[in-house]
Protein backbone atom coordinates (compact mmCIF):
# COMPACT_ATOMS: atom_id res chain seq x y z
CA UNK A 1 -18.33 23.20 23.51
CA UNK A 2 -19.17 22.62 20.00
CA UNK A 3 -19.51 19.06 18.91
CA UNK A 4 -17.50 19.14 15.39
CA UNK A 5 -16.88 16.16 13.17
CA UNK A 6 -14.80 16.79 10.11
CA UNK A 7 -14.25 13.26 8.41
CA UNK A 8 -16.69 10.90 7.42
CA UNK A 9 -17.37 8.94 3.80
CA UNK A 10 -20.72 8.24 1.80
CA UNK A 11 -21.68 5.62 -0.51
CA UNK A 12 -20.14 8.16 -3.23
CA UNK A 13 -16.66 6.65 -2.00
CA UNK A 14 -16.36 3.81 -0.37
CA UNK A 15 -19.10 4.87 3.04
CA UNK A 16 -22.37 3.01 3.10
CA UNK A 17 -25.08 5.85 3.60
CA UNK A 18 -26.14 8.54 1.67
CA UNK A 19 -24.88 11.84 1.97
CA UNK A 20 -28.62 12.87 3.40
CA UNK A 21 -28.63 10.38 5.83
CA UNK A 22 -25.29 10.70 7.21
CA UNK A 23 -26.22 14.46 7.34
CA UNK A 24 -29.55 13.11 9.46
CA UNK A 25 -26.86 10.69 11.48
CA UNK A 26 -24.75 13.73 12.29
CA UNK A 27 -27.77 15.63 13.62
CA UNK A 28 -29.20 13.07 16.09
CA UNK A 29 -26.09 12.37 17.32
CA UNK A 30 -25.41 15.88 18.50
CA UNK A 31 -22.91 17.16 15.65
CA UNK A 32 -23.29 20.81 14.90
CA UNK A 33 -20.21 21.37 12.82
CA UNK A 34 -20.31 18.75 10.06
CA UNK A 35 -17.75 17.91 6.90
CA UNK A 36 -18.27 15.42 3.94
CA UNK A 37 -14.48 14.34 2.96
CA UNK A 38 -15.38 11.89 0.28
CA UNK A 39 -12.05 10.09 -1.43
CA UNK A 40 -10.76 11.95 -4.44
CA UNK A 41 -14.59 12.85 -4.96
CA UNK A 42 -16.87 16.17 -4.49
CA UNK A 43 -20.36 14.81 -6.17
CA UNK A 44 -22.05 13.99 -3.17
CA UNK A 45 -21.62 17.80 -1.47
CA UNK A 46 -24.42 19.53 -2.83
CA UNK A 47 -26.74 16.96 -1.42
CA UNK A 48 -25.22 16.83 2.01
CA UNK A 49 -25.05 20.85 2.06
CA UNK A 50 -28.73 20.47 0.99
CA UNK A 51 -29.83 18.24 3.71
CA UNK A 52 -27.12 19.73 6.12
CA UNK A 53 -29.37 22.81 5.84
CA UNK A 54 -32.60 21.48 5.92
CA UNK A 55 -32.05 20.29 9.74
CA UNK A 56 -30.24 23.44 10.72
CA UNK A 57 -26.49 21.77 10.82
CA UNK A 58 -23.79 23.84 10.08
CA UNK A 59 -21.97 21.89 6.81
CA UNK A 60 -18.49 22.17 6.14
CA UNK A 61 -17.32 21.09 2.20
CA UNK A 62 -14.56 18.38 2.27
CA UNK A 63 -12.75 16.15 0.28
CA UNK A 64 -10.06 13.43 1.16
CA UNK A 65 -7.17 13.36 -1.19
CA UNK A 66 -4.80 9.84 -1.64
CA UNK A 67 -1.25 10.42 -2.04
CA UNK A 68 2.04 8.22 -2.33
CA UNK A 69 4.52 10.29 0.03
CA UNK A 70 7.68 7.96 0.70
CA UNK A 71 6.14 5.03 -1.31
CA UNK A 72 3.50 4.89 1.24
CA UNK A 73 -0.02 5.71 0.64
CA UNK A 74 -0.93 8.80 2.83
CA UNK A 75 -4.33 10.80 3.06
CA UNK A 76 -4.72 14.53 2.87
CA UNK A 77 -8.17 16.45 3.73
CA UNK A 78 -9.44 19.21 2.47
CA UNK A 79 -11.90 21.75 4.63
CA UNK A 80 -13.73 24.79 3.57
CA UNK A 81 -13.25 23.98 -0.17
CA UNK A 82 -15.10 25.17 -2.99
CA UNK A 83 -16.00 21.77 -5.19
CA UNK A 84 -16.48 23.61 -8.34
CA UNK A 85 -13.09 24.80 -8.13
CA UNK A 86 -12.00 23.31 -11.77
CA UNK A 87 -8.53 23.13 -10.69
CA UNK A 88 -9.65 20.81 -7.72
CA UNK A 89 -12.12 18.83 -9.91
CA UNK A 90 -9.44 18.79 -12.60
CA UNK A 91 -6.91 17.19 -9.85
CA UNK A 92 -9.41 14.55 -8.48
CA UNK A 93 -10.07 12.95 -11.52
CA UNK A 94 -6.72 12.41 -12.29
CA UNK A 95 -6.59 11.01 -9.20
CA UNK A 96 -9.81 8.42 -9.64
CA UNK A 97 -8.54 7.87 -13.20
CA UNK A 98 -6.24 4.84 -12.24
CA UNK A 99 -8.60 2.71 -9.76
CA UNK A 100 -10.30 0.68 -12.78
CA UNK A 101 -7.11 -0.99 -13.33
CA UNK A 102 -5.98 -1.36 -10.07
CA UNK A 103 -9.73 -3.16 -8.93
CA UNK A 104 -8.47 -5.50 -11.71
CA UNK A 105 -5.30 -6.05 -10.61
CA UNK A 106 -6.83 -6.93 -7.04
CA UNK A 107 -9.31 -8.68 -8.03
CA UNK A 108 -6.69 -11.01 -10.50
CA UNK A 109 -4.68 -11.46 -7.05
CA UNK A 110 -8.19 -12.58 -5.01
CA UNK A 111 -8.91 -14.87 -7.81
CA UNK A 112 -5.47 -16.90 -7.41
CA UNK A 113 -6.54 -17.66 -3.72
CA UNK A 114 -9.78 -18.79 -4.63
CA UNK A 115 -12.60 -16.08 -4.55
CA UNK A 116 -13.75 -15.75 -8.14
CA UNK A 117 -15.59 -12.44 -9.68
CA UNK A 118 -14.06 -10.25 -7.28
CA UNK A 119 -14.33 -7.06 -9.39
CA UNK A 120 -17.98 -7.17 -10.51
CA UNK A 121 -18.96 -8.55 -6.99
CA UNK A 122 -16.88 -5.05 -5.69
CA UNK A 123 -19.02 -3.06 -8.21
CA UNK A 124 -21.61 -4.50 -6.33
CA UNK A 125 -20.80 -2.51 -3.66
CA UNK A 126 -19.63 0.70 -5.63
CA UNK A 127 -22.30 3.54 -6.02
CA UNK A 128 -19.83 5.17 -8.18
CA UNK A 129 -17.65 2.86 -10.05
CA UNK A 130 -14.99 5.45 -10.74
CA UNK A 131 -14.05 4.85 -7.10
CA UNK A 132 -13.77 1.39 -6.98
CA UNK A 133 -11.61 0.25 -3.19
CA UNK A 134 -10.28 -2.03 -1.13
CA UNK A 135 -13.44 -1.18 1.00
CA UNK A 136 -15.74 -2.28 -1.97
CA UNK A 137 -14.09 -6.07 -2.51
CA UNK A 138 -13.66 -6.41 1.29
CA UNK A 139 -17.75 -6.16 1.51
CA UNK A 140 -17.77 -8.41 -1.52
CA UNK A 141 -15.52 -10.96 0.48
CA UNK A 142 -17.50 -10.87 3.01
CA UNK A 143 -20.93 -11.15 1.38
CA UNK A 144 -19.20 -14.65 -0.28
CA UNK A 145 -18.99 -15.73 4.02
CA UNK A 146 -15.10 -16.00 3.43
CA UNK A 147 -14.71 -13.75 6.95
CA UNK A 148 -17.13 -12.30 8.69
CA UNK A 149 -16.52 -8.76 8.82
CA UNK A 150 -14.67 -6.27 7.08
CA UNK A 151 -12.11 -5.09 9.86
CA UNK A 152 -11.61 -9.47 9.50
CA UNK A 153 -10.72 -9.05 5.61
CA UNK A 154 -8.33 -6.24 6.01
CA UNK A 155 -6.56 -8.47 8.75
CA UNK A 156 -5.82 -11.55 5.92
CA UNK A 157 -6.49 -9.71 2.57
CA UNK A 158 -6.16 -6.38 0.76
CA UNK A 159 -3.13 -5.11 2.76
CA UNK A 160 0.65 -4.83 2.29
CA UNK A 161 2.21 -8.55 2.40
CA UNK A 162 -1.76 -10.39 1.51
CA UNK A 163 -3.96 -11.18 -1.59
CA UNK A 164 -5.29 -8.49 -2.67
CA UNK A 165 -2.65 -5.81 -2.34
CA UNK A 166 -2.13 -3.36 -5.18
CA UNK A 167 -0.19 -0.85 -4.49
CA UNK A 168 -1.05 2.72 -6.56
CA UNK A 169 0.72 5.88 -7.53
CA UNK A 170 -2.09 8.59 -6.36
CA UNK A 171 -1.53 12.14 -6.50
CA UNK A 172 1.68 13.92 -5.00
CA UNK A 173 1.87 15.81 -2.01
CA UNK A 174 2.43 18.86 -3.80
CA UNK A 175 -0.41 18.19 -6.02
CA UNK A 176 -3.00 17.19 -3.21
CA UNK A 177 -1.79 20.84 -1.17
CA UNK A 178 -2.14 22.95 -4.08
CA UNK A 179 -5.45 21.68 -5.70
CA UNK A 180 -7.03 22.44 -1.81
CA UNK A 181 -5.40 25.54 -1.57
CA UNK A 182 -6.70 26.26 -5.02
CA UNK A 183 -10.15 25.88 -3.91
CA UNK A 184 -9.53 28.55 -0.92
CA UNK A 185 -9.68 24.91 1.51
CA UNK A 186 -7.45 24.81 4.48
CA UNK A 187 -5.09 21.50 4.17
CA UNK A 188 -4.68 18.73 6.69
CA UNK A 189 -2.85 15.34 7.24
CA UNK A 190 -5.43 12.86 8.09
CA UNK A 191 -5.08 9.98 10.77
CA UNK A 192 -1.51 10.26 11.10
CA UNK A 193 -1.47 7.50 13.28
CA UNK A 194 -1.81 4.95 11.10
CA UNK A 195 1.14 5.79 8.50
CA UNK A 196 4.19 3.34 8.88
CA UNK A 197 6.76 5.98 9.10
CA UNK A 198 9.23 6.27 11.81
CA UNK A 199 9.90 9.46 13.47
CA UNK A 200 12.50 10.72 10.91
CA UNK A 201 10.11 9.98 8.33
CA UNK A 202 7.36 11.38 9.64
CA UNK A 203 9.11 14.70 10.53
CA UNK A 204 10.06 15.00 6.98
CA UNK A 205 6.65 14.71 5.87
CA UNK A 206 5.44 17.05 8.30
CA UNK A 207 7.95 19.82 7.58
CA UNK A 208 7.37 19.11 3.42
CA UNK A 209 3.61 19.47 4.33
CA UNK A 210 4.15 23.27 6.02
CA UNK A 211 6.39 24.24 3.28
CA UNK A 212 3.71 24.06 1.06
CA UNK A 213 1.34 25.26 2.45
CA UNK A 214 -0.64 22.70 4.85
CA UNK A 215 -1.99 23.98 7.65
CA UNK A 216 -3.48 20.95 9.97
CA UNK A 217 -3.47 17.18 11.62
CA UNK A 218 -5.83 15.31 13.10
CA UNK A 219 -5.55 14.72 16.34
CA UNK A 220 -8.61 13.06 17.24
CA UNK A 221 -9.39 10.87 15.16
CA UNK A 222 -11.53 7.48 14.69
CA UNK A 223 -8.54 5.16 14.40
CA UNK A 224 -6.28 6.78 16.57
CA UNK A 225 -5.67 6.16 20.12
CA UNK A 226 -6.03 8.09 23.33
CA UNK A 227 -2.65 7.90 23.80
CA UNK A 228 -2.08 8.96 20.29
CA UNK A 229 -4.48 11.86 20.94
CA UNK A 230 -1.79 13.46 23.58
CA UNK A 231 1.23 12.58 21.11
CA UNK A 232 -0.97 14.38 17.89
CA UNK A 233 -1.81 17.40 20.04
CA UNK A 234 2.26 17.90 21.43
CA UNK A 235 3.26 17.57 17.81
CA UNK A 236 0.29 20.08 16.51
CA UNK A 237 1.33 22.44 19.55
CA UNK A 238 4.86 21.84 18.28
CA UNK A 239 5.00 22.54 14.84
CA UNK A 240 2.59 24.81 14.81
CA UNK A 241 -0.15 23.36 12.91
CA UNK A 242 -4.16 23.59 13.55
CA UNK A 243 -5.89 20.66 15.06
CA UNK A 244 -8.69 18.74 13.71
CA UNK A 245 -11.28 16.25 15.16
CA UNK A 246 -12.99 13.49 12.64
CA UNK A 247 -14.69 10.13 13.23
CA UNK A 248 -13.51 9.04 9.62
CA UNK A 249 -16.86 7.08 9.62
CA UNK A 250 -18.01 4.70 7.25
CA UNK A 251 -20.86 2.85 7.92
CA UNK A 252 -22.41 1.67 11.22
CA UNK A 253 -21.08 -1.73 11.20
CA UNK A 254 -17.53 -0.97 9.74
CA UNK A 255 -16.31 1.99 11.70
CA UNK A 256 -14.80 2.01 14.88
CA UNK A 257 -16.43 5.03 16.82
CA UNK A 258 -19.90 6.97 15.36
CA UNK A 259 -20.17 10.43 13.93
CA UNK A 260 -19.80 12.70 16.67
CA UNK A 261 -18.74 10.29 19.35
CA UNK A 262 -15.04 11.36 20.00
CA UNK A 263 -13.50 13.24 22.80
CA UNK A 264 -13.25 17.22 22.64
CA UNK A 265 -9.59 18.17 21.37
CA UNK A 266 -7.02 18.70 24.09
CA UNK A 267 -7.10 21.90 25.57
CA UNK A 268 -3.45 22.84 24.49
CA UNK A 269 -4.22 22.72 20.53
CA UNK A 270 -5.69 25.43 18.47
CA UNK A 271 -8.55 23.46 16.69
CA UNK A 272 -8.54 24.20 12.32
CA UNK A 273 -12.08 25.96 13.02
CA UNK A 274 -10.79 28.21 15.50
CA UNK A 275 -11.18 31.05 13.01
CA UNK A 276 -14.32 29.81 11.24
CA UNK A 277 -18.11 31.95 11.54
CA UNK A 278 -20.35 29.89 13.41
């Protein structure tokens, strides 16, 4: 059975490594199918497909799109795209084009309770400053000893209801389906698990999703579950959609499971690579 891992980040968004060593990472932890989904950004693919290649893994192009879906912030990936796709590229920088003002806007709200410099200590932390994050100021805040750890910060700061919290108008579904479909990528909802909809909501979302074209879900998925693996895989059997598997990895002390490290899919799903050379 193919070990296949089809979310993870790099310091180009808001992960720690590089795209070469995350491609390295991948390899010695038994990945053979591997995807870069960097937030709203492509530039670090052609040195993951480089290294992906170099140590015979079998690279997959990604990107993770944000979009506001119900006033909610919801994450769509892309797989199998092509990154020089200029109506992709054209897409994700609208997308990025906002987060300079929203940094400051978070990093205003972290000054009122009493941690100063917020947004150059998050630029710190910000290989690319044009994707400035919540991930970025929580590393900051803890750097400055305020918690200890960055699953700590999101629990007291940067989230709906604490300091820090800026809400943003990213891309539309619509938008987010098209540009991937554009670029001949295959569309799919990440994490769903962690979206604060209830079941009408979600439903809605789903069906809006297949109108336009998406095709997958994640079933198994670094912040999901295993009971939320079995509900994932009845809806994906239900409605029809393709299955995905991604660690959604970050960083080796911020992510909850490694690349590679998650179950197999349920058997009753068709997984998104099912039709995929390999």
């Amino acid at each position: 059975m193919l070990n296949v891992d089809l979310h993870c980040h790099s310091h180009v968004s808001d992960g720690v490594l590089s795209p070469t060593d995350l491609a390295r990472r991948a390899k010695a932890n038994g990945v053979d199918v591997w995807a870069l989904t960097d937030h709203d950004e492509v530039g670090g693919i052609a040195e993951a497909r480089q290294a992906a290649a170099e140590i015979g893994l079998r690279f997959v192009a990604g990107v993770e799109i944000s979009i506001t879906w119900a006033g909610k912030t919801v994450h769509i990936v892309g797989l199998g795209i092509d990154e020089k796709n200029e109506v992709l590229l054209q897409g994700l920088a609208s997308v990025r084009g906002g987060r300079d003002g929203r940094g400051r806007e978070i990093a205003a709200q972290l000054a009122g309770v009493g941690i100063p410099d917020a947004y150059e200590g998050a630029l710190k932390y910000a290989d690319n400053p044009e994707l400035i994050g919540r991930a970025h100021f929580a590393r900051y805040i803890v750097e400055l000893g305020v918690k200890d750890s960055v699953s700590e910060v999101f629990r007291h700061f940067l989230v709906e209801g604490k300091p820090g919290f800026v809400p943003h108008r990213w891309a539309t579904l619509e938008q987010a389906v098209s540009w991937i479909r554009a670029a001949s990528g295959r569309a799919v909802i990440a994490h769903p698990g962690r979206y604060p909809f209830d079941d009408l909501a979600f439903d809605a979302l789903l069906d809006a999703f297949r109108q336009l074209g998406g095709e997958g879900i994640e079933v198994v998925t670094g912040s999901h579950t295993p009971d939320q693996y079995a509900l994932y895989a009845r809806v994906a059997q239900q409605s029809g959609m393709l299955a995905s598997r991604g660690s959604d990895f970050h960083g080796p002390t911020e992510s909850r499971v490694d690349l590679g490290s998650l179950p197999p899919l349920p058997a009753n799903v068709l997984p998104v690579w099912h039709d995929w050379a390999m």
